[in-house]
PDB file of N, CA and C in Angstrom:
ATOM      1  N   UNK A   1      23.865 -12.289  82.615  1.00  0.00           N
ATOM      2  CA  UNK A   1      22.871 -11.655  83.444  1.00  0.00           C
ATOM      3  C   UNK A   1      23.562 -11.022  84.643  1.00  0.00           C
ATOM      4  N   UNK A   2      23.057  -9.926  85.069  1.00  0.00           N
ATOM      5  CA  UNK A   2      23.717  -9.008  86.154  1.00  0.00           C
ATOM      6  C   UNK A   2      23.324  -9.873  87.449  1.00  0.00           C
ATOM      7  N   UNK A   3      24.032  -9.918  88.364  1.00  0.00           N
ATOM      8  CA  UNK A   3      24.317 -10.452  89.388  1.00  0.00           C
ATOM      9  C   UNK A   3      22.863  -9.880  90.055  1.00  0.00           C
ATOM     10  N   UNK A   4      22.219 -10.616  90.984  1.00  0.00           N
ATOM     11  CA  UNK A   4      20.814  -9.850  92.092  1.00  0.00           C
ATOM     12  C   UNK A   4      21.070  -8.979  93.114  1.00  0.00           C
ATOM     13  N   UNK A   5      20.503  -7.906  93.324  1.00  0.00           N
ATOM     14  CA  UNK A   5      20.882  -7.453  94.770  1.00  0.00           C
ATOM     15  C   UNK A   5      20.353  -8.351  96.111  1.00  0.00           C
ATOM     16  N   UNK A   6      21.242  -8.661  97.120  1.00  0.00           N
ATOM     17  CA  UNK A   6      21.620  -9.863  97.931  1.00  0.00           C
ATOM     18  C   UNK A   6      19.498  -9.309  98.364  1.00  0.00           C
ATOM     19  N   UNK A   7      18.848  -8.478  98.346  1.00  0.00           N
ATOM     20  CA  UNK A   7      17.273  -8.175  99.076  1.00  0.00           C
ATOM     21  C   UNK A   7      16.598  -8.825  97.919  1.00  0.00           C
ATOM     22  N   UNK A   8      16.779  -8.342  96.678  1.00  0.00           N
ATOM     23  CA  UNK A   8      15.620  -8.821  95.468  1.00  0.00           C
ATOM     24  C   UNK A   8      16.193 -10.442  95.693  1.00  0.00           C
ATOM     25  N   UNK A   9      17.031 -10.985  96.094  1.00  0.00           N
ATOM     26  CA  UNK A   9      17.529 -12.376  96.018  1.00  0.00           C
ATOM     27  C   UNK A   9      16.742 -12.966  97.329  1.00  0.00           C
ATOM     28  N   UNK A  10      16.203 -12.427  98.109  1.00  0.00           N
ATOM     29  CA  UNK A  10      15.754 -12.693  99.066  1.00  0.00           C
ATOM     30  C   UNK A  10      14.173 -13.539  99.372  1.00  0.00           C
ATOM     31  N   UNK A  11      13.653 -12.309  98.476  1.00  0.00           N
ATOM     32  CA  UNK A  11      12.188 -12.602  97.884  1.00  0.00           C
ATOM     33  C   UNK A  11      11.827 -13.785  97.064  1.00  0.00           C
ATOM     34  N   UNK A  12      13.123 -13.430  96.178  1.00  0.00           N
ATOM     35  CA  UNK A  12      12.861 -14.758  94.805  1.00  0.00           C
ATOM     36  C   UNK A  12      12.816 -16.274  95.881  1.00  0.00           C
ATOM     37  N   UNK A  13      13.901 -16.224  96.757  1.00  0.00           N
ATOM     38  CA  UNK A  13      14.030 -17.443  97.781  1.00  0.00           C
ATOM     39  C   UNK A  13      13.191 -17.772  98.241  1.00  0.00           C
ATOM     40  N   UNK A  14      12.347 -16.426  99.146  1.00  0.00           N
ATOM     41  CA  UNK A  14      11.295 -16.910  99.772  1.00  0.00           C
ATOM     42  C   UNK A  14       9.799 -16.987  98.683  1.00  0.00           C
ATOM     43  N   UNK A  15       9.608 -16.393  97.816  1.00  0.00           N
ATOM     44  CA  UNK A  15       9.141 -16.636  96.514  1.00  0.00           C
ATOM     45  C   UNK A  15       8.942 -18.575  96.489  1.00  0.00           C
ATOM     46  N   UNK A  16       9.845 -18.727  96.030  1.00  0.00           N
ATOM     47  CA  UNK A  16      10.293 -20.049  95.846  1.00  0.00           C
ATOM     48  C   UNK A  16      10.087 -21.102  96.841  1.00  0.00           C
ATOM     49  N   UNK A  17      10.272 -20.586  98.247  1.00  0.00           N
ATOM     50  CA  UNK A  17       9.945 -21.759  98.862  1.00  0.00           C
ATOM     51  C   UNK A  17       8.250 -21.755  99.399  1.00  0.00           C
ATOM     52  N   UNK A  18       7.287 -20.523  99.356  1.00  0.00           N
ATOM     53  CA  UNK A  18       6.273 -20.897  99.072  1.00  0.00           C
ATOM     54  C   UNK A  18       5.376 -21.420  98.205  1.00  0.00           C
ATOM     55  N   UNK A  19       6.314 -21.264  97.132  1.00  0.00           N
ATOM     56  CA  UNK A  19       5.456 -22.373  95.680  1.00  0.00           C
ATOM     57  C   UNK A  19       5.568 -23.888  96.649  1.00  0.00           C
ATOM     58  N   UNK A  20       6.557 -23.890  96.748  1.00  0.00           N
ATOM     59  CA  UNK A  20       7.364 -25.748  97.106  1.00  0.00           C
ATOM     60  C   UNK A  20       6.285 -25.895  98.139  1.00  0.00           C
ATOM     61  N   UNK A  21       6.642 -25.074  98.927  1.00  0.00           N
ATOM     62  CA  UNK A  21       5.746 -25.632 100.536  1.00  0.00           C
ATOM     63  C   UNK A  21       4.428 -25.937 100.173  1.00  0.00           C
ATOM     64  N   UNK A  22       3.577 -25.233  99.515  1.00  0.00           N
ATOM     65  CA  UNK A  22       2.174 -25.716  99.134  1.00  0.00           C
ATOM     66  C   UNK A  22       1.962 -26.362  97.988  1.00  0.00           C
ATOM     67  N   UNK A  23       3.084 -26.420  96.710  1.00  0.00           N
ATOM     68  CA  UNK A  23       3.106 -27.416  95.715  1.00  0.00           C
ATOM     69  C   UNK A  23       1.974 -26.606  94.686  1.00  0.00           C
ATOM     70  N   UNK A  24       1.899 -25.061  95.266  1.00  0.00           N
ATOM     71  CA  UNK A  24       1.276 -24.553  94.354  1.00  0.00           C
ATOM     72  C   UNK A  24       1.369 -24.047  92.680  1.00  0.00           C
ATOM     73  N   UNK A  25       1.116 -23.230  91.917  1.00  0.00           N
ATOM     74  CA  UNK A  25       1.521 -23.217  90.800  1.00  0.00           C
ATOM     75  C   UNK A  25       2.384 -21.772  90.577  1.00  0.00           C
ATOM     76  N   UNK A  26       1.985 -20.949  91.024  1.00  0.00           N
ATOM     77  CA  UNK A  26       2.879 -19.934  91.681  1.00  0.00           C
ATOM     78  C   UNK A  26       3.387 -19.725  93.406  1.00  0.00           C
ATOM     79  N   UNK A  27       4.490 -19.027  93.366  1.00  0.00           N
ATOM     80  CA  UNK A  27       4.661 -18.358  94.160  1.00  0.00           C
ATOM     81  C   UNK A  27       5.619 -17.152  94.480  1.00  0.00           C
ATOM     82  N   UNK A  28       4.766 -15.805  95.261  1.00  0.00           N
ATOM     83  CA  UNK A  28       5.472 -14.586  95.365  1.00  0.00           C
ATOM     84  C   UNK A  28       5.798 -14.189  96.574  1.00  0.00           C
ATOM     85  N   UNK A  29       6.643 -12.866  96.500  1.00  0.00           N
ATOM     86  CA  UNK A  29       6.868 -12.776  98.201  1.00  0.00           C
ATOM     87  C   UNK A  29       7.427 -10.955  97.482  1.00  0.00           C
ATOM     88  N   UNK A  30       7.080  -9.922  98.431  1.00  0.00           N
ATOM     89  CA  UNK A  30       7.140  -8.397  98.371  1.00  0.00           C
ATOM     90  C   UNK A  30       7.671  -8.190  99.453  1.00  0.00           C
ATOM     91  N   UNK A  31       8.537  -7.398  99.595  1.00  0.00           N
ATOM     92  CA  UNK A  31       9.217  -6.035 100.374  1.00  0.00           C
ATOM     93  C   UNK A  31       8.516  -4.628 100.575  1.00  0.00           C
ATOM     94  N   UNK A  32       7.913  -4.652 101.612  1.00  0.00           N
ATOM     95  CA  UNK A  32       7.126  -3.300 102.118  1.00  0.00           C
ATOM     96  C   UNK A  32       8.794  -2.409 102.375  1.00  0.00           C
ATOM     97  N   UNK A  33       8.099  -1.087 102.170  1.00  0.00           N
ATOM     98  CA  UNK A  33       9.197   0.062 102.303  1.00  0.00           C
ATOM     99  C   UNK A  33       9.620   0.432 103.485  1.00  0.00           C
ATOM    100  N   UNK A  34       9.101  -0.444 104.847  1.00  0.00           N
ATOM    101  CA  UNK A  34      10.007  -0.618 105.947  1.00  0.00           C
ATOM    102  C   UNK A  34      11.193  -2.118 106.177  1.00  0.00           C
ATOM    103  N   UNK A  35      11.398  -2.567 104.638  1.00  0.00           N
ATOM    104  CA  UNK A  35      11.800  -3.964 104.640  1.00  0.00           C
ATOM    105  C   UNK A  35      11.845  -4.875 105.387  1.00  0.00           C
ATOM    106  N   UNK A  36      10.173  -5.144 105.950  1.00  0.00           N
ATOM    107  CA  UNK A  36       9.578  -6.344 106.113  1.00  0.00           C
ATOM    108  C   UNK A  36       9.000  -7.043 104.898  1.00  0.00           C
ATOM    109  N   UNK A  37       8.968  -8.365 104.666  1.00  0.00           N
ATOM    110  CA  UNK A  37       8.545  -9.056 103.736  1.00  0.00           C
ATOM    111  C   UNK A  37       7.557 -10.344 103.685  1.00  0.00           C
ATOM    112  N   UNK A  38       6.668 -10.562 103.095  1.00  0.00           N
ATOM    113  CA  UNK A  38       5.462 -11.336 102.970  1.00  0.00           C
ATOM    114  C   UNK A  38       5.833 -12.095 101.982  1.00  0.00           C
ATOM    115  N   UNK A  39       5.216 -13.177 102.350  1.00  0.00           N
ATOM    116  CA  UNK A  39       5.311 -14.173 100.934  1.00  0.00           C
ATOM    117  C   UNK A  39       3.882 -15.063 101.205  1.00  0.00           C
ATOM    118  N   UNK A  40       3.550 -15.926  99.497  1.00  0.00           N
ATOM    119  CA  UNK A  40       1.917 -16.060  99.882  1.00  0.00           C
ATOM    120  C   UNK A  40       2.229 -17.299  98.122  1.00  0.00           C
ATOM    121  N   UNK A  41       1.290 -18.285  98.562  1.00  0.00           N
ATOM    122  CA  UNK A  41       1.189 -18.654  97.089  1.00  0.00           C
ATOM    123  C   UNK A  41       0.052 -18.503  96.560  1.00  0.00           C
ATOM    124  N   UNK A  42      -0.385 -19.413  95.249  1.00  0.00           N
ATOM    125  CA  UNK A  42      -1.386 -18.947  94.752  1.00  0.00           C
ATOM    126  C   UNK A  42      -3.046 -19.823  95.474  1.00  0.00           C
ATOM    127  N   UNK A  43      -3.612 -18.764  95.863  1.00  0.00           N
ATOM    128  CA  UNK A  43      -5.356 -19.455  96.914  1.00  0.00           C
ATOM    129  C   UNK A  43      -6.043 -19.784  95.460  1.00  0.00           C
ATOM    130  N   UNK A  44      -6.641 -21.349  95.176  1.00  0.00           N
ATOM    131  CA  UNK A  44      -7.667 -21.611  94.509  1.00  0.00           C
ATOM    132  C   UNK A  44      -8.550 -22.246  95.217  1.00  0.00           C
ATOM    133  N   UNK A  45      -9.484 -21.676  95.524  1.00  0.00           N
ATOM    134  CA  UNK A  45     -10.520 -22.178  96.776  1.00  0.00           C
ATOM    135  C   UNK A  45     -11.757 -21.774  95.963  1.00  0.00           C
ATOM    136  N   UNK A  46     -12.848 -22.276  96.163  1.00  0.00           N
ATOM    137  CA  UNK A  46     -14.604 -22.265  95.161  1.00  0.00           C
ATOM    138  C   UNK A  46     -14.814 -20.789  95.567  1.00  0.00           C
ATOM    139  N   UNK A  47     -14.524 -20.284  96.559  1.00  0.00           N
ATOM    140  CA  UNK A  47     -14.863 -19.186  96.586  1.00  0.00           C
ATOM    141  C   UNK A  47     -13.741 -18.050  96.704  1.00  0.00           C
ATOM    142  N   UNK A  48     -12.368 -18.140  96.591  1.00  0.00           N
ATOM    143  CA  UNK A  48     -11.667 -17.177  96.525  1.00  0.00           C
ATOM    144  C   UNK A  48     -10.395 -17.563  95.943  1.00  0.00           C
ATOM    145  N   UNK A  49     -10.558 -16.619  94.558  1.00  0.00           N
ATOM    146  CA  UNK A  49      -9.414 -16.953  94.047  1.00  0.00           C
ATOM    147  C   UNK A  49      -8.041 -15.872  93.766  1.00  0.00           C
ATOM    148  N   UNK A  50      -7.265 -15.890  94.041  1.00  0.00           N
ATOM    149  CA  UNK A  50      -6.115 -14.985  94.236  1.00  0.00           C
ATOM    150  C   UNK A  50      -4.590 -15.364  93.912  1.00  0.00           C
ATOM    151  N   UNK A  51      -4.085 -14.404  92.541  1.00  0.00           N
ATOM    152  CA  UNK A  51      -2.576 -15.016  92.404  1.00  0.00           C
ATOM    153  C   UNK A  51      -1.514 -15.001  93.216  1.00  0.00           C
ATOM    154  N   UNK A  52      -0.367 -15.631  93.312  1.00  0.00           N
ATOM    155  CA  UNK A  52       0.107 -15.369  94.582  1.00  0.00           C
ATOM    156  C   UNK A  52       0.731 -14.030  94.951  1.00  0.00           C
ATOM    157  N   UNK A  53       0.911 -13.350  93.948  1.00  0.00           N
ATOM    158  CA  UNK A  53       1.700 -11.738  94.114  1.00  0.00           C
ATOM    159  C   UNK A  53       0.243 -11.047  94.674  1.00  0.00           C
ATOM    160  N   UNK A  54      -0.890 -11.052  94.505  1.00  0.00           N
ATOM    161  CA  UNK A  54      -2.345 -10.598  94.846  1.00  0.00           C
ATOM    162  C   UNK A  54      -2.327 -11.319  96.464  1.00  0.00           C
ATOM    163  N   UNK A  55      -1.775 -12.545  96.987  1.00  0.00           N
ATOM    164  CA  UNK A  55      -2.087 -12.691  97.901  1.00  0.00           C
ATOM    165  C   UNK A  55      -0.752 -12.521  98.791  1.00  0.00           C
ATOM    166  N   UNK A  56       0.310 -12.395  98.227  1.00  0.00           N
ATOM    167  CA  UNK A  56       1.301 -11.436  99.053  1.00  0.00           C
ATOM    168  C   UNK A  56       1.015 -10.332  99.606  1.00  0.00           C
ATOM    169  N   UNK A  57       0.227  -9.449  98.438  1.00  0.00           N
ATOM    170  CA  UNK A  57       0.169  -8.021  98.571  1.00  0.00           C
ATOM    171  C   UNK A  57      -0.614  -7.396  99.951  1.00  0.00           C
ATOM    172  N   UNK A  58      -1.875  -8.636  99.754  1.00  0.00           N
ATOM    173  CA  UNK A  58      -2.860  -8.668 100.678  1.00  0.00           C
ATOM    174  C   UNK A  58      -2.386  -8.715 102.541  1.00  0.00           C
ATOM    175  N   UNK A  59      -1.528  -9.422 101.911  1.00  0.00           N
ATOM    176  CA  UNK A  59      -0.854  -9.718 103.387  1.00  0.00           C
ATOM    177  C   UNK A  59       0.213  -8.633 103.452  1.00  0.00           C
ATOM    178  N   UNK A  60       0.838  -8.210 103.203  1.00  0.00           N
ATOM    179  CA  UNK A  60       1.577  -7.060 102.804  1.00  0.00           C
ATOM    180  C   UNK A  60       0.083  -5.897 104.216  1.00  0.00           C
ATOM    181  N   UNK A  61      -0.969  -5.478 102.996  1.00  0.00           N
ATOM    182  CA  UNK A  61      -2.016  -4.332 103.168  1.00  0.00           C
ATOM    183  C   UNK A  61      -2.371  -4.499 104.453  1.00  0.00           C
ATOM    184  N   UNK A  62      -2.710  -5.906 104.442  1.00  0.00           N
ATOM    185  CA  UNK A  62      -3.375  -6.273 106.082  1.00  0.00           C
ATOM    186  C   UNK A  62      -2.069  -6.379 107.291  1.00  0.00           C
ATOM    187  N   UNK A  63      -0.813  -6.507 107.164  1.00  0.00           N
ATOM    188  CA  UNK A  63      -0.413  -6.424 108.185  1.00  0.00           C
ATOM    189  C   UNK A  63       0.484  -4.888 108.539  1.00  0.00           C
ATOM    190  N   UNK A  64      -0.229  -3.905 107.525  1.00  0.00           N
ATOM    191  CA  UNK A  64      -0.065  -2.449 108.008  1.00  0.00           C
ATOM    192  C   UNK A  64       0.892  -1.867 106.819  1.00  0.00           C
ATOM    193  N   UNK A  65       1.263  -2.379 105.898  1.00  0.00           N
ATOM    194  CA  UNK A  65       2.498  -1.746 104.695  1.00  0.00           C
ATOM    195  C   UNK A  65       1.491  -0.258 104.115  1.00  0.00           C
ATOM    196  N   UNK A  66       2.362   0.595 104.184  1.00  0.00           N
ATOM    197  CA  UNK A  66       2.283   1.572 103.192  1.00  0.00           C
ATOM    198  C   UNK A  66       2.641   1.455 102.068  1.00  0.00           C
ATOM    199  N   UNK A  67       3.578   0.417 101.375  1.00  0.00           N
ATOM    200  CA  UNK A  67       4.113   0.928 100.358  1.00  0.00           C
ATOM    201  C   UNK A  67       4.955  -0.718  99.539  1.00  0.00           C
ATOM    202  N   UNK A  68       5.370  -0.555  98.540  1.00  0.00           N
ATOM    203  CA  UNK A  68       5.868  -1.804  98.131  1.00  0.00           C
ATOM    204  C   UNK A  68       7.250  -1.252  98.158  1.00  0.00           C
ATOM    205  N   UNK A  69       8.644  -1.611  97.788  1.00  0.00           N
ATOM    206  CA  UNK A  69       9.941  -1.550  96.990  1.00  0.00           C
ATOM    207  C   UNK A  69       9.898  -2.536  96.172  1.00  0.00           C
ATOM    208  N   UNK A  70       9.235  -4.009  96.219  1.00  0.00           N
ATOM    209  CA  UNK A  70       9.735  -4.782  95.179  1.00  0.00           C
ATOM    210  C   UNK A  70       8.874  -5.942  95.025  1.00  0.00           C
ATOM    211  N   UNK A  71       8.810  -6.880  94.129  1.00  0.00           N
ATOM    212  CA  UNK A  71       7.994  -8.132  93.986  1.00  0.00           C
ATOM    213  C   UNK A  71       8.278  -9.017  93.648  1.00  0.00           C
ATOM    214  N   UNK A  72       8.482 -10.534  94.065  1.00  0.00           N
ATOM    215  CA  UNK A  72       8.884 -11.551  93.082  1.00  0.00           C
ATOM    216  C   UNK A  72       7.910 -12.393  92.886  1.00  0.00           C
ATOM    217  N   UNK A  73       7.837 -13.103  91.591  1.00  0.00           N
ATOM    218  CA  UNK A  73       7.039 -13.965  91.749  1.00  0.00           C
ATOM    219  C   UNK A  73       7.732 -15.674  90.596  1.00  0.00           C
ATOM    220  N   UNK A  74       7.799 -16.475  91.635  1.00  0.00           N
ATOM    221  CA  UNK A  74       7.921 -18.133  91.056  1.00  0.00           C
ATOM    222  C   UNK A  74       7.311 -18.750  90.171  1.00  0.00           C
ATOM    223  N   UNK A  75       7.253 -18.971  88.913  1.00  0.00           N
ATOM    224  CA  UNK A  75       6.609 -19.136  87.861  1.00  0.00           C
ATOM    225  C   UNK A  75       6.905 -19.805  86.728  1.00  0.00           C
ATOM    226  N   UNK A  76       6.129 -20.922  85.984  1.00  0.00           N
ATOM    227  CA  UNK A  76       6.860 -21.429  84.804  1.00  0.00           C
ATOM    228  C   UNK A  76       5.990 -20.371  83.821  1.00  0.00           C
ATOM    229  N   UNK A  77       4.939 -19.475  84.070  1.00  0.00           N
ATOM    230  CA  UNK A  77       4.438 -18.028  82.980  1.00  0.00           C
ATOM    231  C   UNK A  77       5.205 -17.190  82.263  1.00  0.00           C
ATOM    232  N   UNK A  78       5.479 -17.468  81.292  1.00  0.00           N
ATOM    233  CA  UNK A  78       6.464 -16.167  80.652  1.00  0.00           C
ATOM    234  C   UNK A  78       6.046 -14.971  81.077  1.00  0.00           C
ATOM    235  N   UNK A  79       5.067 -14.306  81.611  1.00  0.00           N
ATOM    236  CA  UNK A  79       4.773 -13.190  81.723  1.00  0.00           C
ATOM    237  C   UNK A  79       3.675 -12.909  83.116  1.00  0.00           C
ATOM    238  N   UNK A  80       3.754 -11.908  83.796  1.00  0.00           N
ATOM    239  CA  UNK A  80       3.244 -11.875  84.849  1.00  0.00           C
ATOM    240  C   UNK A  80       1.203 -11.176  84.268  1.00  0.00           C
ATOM    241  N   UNK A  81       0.560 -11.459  84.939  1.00  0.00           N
ATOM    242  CA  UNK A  81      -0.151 -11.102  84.593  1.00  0.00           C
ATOM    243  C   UNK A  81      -0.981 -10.044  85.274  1.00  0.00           C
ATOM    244  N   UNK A  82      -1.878  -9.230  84.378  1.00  0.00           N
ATOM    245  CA  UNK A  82      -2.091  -7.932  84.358  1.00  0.00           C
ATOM    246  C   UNK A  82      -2.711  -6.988  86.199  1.00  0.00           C
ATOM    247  N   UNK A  83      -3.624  -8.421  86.354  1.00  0.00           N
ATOM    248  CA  UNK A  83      -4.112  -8.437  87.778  1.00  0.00           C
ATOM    249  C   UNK A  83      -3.046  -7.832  89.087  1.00  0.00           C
ATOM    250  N   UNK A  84      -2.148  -9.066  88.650  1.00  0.00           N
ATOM    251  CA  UNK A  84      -0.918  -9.453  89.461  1.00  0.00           C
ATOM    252  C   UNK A  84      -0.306  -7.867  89.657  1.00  0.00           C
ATOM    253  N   UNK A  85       0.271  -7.847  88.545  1.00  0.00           N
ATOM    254  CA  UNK A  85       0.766  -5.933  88.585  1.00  0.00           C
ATOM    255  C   UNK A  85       0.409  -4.948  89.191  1.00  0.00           C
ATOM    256  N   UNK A  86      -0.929  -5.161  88.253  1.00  0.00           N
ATOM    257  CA  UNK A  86      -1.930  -3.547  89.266  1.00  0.00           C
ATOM    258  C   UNK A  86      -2.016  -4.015  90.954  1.00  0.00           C
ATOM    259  N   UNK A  87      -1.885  -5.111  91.162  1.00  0.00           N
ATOM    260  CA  UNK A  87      -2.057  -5.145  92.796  1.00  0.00           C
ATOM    261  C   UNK A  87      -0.550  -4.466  93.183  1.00  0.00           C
ATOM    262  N   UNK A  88       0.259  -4.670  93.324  1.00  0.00           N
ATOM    263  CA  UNK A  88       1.640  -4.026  93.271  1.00  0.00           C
ATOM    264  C   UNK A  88       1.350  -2.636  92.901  1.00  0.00           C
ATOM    265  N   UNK A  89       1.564  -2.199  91.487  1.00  0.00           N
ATOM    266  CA  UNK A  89       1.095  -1.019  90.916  1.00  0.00           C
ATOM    267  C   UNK A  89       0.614   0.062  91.895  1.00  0.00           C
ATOM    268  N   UNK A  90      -0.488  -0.805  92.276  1.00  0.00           N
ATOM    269  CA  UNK A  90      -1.530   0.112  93.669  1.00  0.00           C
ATOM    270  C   UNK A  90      -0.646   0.711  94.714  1.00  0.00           C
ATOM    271  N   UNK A  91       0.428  -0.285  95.203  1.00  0.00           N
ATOM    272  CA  UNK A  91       1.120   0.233  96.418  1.00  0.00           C
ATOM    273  C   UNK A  91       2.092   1.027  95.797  1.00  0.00           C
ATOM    274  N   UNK A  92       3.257   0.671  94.552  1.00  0.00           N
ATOM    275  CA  UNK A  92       3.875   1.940  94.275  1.00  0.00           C
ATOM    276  C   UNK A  92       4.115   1.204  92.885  1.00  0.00           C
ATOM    277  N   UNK A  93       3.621   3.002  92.026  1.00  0.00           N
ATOM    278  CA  UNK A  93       3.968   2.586  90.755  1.00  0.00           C
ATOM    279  C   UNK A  93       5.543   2.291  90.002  1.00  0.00           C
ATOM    280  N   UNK A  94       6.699   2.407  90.619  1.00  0.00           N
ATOM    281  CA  UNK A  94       8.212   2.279  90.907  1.00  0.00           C
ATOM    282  C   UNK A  94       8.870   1.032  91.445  1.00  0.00           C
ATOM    283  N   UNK A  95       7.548   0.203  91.780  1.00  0.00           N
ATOM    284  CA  UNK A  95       8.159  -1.191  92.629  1.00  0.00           C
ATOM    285  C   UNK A  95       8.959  -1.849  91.635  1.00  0.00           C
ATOM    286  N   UNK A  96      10.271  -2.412  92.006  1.00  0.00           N
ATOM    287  CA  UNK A  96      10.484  -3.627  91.595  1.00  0.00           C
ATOM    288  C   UNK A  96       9.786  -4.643  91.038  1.00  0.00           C
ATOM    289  N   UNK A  97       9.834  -5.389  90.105  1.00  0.00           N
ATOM    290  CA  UNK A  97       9.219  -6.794  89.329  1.00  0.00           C
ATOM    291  C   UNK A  97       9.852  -7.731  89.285  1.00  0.00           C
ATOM    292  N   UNK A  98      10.341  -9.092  89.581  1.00  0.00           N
ATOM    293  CA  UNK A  98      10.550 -10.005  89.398  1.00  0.00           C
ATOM    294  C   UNK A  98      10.124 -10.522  89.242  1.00  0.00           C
ATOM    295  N   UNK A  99      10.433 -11.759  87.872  1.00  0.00           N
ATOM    296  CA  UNK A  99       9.798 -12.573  87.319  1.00  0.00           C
ATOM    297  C   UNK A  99      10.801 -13.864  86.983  1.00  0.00           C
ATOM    298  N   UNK A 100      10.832 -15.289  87.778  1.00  0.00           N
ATOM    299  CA  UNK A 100      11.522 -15.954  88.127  1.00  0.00           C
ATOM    300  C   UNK A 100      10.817 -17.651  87.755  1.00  0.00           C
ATOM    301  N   UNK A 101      11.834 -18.240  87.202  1.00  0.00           N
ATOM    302  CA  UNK A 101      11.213 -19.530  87.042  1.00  0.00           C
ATOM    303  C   UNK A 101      11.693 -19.938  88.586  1.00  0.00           C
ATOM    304  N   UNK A 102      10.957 -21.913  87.912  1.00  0.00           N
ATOM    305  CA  UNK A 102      11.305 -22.971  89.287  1.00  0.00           C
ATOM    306  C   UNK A 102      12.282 -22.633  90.320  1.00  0.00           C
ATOM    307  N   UNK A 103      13.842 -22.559  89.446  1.00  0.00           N
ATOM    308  CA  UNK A 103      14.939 -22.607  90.150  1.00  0.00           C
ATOM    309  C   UNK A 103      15.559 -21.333  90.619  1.00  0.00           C
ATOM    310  N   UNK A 104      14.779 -20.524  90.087  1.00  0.00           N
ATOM    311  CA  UNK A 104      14.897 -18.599  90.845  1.00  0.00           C
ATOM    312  C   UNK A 104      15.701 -17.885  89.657  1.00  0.00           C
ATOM    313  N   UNK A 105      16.020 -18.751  88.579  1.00  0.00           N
ATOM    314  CA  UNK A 105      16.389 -17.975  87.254  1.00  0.00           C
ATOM    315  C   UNK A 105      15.640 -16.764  86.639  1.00  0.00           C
ATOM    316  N   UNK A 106      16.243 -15.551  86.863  1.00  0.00           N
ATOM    317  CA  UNK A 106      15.259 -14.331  86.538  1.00  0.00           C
ATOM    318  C   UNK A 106      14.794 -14.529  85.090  1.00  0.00           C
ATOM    319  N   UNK A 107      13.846 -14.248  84.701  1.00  0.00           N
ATOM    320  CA  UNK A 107      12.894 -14.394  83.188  1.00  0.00           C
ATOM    321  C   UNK A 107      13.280 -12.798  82.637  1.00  0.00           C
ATOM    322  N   UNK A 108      13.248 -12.345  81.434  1.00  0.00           N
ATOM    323  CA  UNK A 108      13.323 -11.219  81.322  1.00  0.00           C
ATOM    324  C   UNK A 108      12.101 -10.550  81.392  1.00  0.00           C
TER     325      UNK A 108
END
């Protein structure tokens, strides 16, 4: 596997330590195109539910981003799901994807 660029390695980290910190079942973290970065895990609350790349993004939108460069998200899911994307997608269809188990091992 090709080595990470030391920024997409960044995300997966902080990716990773918001799964841990809340013991949630995911967790993601995005690079706005002024490379500031958000990270968020996954909200299951009775009334609002949001994956964690959906609640990165959010935080991403709300604290002023125009734009994505990239996404990671912490996951034992083989596959990211469709939601998850189009929230990304929305900010730029060119973003970066990462898709990373427990230990930050990229998934293909």
């Amino acid at each position: 596997m090709a080595e990470l660029d030391p920024e997409d390695g960044k995300i997966v980290t902080l990716a990773r330590s918001a799964r841990a910190r809340t013991g949630a079942a995911e967790g993601a973290a995005v690079r706005d195109t002024d490379g500031r970065t958000y990270a968020a895990s996954t909200v299951a609350l009775p009334s609002l539910r949001l994956t964690a790349l959906q609640a990165a993004v959010a935080a991403a939108v709300a604290s002023g981003a125009d734009g994505l460069e990239a996404a990671a998200v912490v996951s034992e899911a083989a596959e990211l799901d469709a939601e998850s994307v189009a929230a990304v997608r929305d900010m730029n269809a060119g973003a970066t994807l990462l898709l990373a188990d427990g230990s930050g091992a990229l998934r293909d």
